[in-house]
PDB file of N, CA and C in Angstrom:
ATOM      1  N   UNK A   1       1.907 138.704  40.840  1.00  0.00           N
ATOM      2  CA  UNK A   1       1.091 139.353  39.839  1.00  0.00           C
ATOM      3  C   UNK A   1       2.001 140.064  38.855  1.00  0.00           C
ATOM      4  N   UNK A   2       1.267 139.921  37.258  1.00  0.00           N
ATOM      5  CA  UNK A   2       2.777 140.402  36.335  1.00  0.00           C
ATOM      6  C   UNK A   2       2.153 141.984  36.539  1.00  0.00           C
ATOM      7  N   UNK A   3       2.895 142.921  36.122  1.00  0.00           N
ATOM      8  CA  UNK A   3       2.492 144.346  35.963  1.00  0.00           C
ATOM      9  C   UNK A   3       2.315 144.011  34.240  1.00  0.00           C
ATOM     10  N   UNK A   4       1.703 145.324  34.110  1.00  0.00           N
ATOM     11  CA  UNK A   4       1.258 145.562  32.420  1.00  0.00           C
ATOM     12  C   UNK A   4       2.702 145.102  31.403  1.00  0.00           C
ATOM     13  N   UNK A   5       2.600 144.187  30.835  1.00  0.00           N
ATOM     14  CA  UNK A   5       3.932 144.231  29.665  1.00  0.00           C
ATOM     15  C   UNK A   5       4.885 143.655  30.110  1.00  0.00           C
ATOM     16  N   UNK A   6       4.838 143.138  31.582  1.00  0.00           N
ATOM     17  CA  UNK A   6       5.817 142.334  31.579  1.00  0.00           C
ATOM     18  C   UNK A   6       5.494 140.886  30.983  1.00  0.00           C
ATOM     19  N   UNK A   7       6.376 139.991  31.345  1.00  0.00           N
ATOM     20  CA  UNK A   7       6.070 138.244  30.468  1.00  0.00           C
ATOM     21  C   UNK A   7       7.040 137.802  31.896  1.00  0.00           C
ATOM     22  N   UNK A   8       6.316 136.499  32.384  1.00  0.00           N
ATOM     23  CA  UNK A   8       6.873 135.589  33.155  1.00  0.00           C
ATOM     24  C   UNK A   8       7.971 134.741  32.594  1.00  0.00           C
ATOM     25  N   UNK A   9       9.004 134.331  32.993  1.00  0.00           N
ATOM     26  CA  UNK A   9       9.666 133.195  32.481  1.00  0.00           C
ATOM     27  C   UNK A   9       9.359 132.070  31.795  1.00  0.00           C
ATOM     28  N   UNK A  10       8.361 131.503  32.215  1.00  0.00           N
ATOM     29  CA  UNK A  10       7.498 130.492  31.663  1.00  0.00           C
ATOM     30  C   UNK A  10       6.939 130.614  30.407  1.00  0.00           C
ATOM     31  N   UNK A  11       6.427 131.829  30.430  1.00  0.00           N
ATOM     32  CA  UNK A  11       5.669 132.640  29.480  1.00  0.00           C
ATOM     33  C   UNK A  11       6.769 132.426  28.143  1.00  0.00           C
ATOM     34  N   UNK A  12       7.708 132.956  28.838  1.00  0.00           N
ATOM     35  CA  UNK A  12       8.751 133.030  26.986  1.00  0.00           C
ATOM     36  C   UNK A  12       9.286 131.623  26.613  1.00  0.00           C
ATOM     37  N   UNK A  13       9.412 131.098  27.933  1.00  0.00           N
ATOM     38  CA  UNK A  13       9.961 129.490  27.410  1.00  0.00           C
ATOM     39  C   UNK A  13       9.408 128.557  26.349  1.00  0.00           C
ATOM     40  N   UNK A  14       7.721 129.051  27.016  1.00  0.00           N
ATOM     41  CA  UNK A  14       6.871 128.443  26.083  1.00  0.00           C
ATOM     42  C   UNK A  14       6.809 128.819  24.650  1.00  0.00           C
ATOM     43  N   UNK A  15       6.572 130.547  24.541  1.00  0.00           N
ATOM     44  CA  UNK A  15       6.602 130.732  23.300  1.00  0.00           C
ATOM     45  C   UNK A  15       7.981 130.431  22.445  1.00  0.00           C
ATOM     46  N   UNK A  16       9.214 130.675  22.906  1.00  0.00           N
ATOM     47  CA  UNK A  16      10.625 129.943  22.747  1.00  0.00           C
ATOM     48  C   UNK A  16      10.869 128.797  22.049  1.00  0.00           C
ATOM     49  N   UNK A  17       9.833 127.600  22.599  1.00  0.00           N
ATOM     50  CA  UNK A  17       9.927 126.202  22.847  1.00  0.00           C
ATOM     51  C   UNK A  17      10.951 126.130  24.199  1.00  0.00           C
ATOM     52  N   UNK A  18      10.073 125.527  24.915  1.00  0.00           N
ATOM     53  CA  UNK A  18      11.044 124.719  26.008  1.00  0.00           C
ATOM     54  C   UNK A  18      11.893 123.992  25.866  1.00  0.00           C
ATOM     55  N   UNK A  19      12.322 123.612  24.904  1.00  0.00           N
ATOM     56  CA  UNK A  19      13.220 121.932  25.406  1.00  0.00           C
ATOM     57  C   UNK A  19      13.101 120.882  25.123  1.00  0.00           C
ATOM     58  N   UNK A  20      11.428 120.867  25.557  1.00  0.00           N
ATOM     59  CA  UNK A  20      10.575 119.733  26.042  1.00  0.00           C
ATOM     60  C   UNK A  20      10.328 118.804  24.694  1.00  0.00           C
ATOM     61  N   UNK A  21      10.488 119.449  23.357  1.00  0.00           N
ATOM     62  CA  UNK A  21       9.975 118.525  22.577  1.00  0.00           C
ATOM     63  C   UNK A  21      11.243 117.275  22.165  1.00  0.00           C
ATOM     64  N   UNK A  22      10.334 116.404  21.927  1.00  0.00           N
ATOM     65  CA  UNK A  22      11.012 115.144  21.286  1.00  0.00           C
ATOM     66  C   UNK A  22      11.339 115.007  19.560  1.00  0.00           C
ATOM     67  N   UNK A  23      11.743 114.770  19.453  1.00  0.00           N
ATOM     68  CA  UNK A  23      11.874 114.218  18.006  1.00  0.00           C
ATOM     69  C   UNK A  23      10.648 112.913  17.772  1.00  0.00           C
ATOM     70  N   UNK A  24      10.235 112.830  16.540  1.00  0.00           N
ATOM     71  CA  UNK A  24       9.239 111.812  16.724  1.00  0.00           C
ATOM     72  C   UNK A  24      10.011 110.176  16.277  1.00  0.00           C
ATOM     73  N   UNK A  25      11.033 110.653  16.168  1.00  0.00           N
ATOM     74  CA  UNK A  25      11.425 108.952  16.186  1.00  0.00           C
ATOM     75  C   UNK A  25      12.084 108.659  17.366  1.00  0.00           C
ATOM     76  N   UNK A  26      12.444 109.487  17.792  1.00  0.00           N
ATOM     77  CA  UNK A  26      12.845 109.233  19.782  1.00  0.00           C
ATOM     78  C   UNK A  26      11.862 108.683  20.519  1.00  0.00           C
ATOM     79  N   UNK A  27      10.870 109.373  20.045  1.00  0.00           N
ATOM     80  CA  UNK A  27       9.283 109.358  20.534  1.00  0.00           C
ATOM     81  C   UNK A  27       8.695 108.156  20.389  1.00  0.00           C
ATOM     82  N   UNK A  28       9.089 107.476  19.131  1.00  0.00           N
ATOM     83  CA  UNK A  28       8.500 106.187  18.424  1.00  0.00           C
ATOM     84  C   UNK A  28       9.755 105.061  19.014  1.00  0.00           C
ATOM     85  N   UNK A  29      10.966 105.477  19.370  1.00  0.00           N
ATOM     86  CA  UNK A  29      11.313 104.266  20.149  1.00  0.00           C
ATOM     87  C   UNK A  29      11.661 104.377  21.357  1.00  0.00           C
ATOM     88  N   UNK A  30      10.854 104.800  22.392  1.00  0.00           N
ATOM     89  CA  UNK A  30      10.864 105.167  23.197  1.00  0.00           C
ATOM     90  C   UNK A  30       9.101 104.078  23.796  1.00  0.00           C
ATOM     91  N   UNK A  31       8.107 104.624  22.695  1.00  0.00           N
ATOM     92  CA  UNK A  31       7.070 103.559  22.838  1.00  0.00           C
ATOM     93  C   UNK A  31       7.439 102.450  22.480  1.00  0.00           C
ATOM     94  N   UNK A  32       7.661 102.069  21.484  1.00  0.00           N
ATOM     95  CA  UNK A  32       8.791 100.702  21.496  1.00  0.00           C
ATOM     96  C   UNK A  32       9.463  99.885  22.463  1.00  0.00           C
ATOM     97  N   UNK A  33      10.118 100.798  22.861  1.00  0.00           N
ATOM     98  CA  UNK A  33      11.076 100.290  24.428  1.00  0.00           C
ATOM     99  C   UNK A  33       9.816  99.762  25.560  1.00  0.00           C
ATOM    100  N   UNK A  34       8.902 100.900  25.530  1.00  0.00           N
ATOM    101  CA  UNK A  34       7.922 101.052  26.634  1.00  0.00           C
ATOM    102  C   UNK A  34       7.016  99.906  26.585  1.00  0.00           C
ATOM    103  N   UNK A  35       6.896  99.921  25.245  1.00  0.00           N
ATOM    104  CA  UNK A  35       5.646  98.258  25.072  1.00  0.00           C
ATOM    105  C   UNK A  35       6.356  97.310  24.749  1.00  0.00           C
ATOM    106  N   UNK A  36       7.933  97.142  24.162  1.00  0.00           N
ATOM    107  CA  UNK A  36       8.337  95.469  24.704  1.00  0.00           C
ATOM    108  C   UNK A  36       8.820  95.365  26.130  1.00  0.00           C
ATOM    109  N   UNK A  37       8.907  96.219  26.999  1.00  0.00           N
ATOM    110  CA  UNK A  37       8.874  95.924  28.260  1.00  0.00           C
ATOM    111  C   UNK A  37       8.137  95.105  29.088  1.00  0.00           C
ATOM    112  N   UNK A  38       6.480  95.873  28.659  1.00  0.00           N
ATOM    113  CA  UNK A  38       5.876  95.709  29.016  1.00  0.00           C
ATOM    114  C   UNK A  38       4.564  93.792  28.450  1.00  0.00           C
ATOM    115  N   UNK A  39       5.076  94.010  27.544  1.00  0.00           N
ATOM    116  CA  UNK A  39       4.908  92.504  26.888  1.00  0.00           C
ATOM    117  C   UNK A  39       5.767  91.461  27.804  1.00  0.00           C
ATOM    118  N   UNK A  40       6.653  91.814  27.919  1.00  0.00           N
ATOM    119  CA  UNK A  40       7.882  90.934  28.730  1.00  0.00           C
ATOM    120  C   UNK A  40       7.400  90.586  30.579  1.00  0.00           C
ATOM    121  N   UNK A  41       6.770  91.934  30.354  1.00  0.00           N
ATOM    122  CA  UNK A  41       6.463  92.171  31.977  1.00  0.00           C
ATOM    123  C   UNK A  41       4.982  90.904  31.916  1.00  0.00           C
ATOM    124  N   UNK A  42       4.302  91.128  30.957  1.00  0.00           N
ATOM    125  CA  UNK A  42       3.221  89.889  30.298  1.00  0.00           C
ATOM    126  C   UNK A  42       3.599  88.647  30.570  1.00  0.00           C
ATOM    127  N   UNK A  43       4.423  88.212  29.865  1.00  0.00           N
ATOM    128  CA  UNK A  43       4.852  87.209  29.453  1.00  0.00           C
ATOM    129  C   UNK A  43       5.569  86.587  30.631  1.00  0.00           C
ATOM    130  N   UNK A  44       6.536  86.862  31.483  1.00  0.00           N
ATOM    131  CA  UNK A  44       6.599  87.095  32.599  1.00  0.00           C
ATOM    132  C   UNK A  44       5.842  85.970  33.724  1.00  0.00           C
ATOM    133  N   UNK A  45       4.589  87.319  33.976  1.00  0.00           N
ATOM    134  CA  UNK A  45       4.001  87.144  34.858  1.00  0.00           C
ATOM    135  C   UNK A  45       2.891  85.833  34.207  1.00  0.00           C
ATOM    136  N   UNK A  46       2.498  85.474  33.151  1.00  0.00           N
ATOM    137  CA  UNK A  46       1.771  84.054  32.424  1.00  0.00           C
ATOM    138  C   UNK A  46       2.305  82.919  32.854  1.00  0.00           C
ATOM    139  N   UNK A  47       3.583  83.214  32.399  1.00  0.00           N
ATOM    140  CA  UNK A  47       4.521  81.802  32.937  1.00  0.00           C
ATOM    141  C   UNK A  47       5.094  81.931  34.390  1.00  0.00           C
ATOM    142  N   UNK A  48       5.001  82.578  34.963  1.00  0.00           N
ATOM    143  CA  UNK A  48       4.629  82.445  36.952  1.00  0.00           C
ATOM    144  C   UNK A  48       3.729  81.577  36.908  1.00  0.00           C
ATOM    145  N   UNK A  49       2.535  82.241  36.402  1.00  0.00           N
ATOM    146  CA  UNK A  49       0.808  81.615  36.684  1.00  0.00           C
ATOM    147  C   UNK A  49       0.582  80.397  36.492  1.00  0.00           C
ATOM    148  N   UNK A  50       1.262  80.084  34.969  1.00  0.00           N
ATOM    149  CA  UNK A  50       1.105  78.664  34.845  1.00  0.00           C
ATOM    150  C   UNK A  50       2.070  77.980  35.559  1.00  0.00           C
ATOM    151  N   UNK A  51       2.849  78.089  36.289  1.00  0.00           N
ATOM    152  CA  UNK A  51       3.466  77.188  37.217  1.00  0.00           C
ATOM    153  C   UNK A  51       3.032  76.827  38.318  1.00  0.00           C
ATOM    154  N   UNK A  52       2.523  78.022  38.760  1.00  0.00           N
ATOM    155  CA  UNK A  52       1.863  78.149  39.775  1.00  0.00           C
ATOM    156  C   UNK A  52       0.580  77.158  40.102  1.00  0.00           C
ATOM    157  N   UNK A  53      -0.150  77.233  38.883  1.00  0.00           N
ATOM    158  CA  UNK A  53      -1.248  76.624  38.448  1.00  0.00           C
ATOM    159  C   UNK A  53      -0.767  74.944  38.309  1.00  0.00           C
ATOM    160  N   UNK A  54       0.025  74.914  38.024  1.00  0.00           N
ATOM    161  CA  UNK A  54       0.680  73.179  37.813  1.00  0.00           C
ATOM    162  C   UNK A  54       1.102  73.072  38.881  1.00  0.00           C
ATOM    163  N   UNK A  55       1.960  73.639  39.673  1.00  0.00           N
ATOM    164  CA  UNK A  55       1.924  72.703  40.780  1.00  0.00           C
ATOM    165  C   UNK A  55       0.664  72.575  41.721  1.00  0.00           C
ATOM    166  N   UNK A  56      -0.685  73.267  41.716  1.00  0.00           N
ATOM    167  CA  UNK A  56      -1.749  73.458  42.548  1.00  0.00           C
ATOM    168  C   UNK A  56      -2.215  72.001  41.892  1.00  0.00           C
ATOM    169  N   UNK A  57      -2.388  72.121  40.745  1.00  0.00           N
ATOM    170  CA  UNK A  57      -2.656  71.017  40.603  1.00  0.00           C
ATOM    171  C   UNK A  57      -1.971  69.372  40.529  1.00  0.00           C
ATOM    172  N   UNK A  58      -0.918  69.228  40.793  1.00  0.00           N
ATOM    173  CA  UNK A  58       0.145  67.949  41.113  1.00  0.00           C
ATOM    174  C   UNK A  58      -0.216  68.141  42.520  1.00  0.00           C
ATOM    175  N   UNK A  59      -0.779  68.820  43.412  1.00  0.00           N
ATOM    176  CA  UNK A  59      -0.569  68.894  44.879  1.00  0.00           C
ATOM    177  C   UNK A  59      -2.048  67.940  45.365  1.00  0.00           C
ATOM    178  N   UNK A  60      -3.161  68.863  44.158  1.00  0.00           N
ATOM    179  CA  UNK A  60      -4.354  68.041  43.983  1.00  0.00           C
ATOM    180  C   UNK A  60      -4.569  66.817  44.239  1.00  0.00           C
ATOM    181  N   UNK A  61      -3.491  66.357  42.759  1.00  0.00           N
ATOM    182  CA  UNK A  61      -3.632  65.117  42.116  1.00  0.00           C
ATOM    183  C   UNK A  61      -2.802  64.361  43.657  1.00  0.00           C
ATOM    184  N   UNK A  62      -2.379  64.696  44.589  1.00  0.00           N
ATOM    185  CA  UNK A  62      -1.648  64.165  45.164  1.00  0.00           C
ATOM    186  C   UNK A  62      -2.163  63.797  46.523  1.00  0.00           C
ATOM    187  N   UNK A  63      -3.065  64.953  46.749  1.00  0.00           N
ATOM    188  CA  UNK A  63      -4.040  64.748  48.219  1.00  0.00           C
ATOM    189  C   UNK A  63      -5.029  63.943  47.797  1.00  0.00           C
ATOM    190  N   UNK A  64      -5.508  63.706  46.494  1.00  0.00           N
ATOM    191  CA  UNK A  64      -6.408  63.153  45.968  1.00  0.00           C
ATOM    192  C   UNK A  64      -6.348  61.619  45.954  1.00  0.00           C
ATOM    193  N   UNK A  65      -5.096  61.058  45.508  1.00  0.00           N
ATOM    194  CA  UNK A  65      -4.068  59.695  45.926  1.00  0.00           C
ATOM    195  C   UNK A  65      -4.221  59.503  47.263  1.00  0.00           C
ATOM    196  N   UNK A  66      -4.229  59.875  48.453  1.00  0.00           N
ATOM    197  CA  UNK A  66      -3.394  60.148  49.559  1.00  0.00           C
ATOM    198  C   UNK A  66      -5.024  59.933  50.012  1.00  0.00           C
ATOM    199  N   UNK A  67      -6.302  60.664  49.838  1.00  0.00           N
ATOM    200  CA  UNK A  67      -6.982  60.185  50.689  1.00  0.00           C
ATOM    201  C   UNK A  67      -7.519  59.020  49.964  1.00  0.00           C
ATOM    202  N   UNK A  68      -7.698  58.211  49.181  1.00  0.00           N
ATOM    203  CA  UNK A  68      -7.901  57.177  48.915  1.00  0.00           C
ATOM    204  C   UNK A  68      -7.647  55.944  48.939  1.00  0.00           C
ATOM    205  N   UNK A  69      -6.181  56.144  49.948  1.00  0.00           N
ATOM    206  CA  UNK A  69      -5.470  55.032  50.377  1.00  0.00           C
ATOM    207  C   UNK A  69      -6.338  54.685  51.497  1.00  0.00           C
ATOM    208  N   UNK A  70      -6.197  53.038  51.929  1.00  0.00           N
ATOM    209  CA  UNK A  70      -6.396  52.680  53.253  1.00  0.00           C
ATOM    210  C   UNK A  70      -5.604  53.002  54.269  1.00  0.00           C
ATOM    211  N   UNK A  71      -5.724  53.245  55.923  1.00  0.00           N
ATOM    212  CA  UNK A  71      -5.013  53.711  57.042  1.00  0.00           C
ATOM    213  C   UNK A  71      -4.146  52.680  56.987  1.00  0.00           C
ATOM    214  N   UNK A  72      -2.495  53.206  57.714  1.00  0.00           N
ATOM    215  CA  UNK A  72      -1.523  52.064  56.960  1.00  0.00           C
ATOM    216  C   UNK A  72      -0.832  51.996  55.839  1.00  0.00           C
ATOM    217  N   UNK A  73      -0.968  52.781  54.819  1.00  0.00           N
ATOM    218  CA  UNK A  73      -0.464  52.419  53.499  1.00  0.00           C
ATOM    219  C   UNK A  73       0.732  53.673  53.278  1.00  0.00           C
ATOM    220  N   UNK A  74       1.333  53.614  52.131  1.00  0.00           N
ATOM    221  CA  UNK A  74       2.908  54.968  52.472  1.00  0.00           C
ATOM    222  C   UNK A  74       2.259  54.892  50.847  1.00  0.00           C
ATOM    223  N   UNK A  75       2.321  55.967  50.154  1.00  0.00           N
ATOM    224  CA  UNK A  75       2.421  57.174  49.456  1.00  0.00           C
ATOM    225  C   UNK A  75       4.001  57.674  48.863  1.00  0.00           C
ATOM    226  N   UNK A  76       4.808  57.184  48.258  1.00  0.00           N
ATOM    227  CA  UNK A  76       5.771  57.560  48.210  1.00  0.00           C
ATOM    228  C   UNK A  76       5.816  57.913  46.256  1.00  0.00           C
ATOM    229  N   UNK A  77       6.579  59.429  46.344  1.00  0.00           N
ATOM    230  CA  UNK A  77       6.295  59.691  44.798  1.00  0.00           C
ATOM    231  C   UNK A  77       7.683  60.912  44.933  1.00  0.00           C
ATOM    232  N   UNK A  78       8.376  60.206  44.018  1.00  0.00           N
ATOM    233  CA  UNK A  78       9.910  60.801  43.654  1.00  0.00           C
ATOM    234  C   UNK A  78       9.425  61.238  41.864  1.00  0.00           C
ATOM    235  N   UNK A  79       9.670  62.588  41.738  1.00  0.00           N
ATOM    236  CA  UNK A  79      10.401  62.953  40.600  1.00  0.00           C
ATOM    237  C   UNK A  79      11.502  63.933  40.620  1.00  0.00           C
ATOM    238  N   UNK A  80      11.927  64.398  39.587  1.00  0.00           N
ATOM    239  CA  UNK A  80      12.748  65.424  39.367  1.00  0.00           C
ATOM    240  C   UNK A  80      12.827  66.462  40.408  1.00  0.00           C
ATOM    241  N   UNK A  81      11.618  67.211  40.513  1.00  0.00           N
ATOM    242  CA  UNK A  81      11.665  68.300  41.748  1.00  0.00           C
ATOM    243  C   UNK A  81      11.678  68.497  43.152  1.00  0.00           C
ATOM    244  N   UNK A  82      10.737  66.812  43.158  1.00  0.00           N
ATOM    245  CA  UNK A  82      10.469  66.269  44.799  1.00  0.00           C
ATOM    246  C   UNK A  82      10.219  65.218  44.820  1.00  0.00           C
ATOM    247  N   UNK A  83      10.546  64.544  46.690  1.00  0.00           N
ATOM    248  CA  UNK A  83      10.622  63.679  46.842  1.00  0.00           C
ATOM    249  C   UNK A  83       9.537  63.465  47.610  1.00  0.00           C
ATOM    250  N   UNK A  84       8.224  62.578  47.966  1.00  0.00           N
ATOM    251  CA  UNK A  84       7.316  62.522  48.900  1.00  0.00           C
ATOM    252  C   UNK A  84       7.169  61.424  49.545  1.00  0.00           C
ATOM    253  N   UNK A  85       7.172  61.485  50.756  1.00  0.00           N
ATOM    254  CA  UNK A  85       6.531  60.273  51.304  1.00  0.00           C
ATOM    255  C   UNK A  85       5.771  60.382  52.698  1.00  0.00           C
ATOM    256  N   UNK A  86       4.106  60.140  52.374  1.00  0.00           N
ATOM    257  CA  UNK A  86       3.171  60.131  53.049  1.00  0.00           C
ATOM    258  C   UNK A  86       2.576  58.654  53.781  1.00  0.00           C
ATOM    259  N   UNK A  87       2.574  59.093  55.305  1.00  0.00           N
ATOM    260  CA  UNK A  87       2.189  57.575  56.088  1.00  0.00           C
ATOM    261  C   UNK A  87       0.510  57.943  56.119  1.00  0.00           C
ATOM    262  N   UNK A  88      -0.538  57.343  55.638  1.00  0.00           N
ATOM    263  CA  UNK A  88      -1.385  56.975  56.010  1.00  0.00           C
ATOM    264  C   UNK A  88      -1.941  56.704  57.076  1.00  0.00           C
ATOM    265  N   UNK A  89      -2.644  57.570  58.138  1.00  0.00           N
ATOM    266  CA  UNK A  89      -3.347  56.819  59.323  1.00  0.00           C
ATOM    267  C   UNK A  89      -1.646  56.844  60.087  1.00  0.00           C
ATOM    268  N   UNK A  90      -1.818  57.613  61.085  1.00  0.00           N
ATOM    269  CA  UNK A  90      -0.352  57.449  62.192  1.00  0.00           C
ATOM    270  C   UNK A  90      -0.637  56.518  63.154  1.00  0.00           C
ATOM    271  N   UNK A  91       0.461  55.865  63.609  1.00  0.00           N
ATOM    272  CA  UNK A  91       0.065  54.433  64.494  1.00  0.00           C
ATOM    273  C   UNK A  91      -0.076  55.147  66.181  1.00  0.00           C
ATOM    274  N   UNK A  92      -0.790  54.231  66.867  1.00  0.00           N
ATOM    275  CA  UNK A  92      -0.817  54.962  68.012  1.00  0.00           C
ATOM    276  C   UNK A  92       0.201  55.614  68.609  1.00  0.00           C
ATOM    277  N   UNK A  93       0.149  56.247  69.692  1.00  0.00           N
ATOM    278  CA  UNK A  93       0.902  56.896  70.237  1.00  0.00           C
ATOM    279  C   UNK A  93       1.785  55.843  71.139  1.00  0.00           C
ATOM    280  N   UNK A  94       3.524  56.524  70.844  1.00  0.00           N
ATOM    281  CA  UNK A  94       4.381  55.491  71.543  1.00  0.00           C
ATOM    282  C   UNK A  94       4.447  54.333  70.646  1.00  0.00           C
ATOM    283  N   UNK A  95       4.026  53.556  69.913  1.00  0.00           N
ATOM    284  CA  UNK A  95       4.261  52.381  68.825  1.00  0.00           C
ATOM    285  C   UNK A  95       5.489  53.140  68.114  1.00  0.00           C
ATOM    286  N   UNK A  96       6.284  52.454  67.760  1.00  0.00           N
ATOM    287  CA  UNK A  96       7.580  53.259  66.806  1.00  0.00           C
ATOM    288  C   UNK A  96       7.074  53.052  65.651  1.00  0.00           C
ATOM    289  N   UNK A  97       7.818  53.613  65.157  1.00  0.00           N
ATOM    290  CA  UNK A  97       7.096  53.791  63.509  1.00  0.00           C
ATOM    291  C   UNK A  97       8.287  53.166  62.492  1.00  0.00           C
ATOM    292  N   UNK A  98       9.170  52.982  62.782  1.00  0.00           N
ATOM    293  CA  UNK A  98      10.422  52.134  62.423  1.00  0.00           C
ATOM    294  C   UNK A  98      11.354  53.024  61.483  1.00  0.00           C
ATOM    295  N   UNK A  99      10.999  54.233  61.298  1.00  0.00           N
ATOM    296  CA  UNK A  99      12.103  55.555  61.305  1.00  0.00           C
ATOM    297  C   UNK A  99      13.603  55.336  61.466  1.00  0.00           C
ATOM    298  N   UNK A 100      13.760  55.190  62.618  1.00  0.00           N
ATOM    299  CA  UNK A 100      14.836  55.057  63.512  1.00  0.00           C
ATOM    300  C   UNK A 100      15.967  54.237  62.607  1.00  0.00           C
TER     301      UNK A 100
END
């Protein structure tokens, strides 16, 4: 509790000025900094999504191939990123599969 007439520390800092202020062009690139960050942080995370989104769909397009084959048939699809090859229908059990 202050007694009569005294002033807290705080008290004079404030009337003083603290410190605390900015300049307004510090201020102005400082939001600057803050929102091309954050555009970046945007931009970013879009082009994750759409990758993301393309390969969901090549995986689609790929199970989609794959069940439309007859039991028996191989599935094989090479590009750039990957290599696939799917057996159709597995032969009984113990039959070799000619792997080897």
């Amino acid at each position: 509790m202050l007694i009569e007439g005294e002033r807290g520390v705080l008290d004079a800092a404030l009337d003083h000025g603290s410190g605390w202020e900015m300049d307004p062009m510090t201020t102005a690139a400082a939001g600057l900094a803050a929102g091309g960050y954050i555009l970046r942080l945007g931009h970013r995370w879009f082009r994750f999504r759409a990758q993301v989104q393309r390969a969901e769909l090549a995986q689609r397009g790929l199970s989609e191939r794959a069940r439309s084959l007859p039991p028996g048939s191989r599935l094989i699809e090479k590009t750039a990123h990957h290599d696939v090859d799917i057996l159709i229908g597995l032969p009984a059990a113990g039959t070799p599969r000619g792997d080897a």
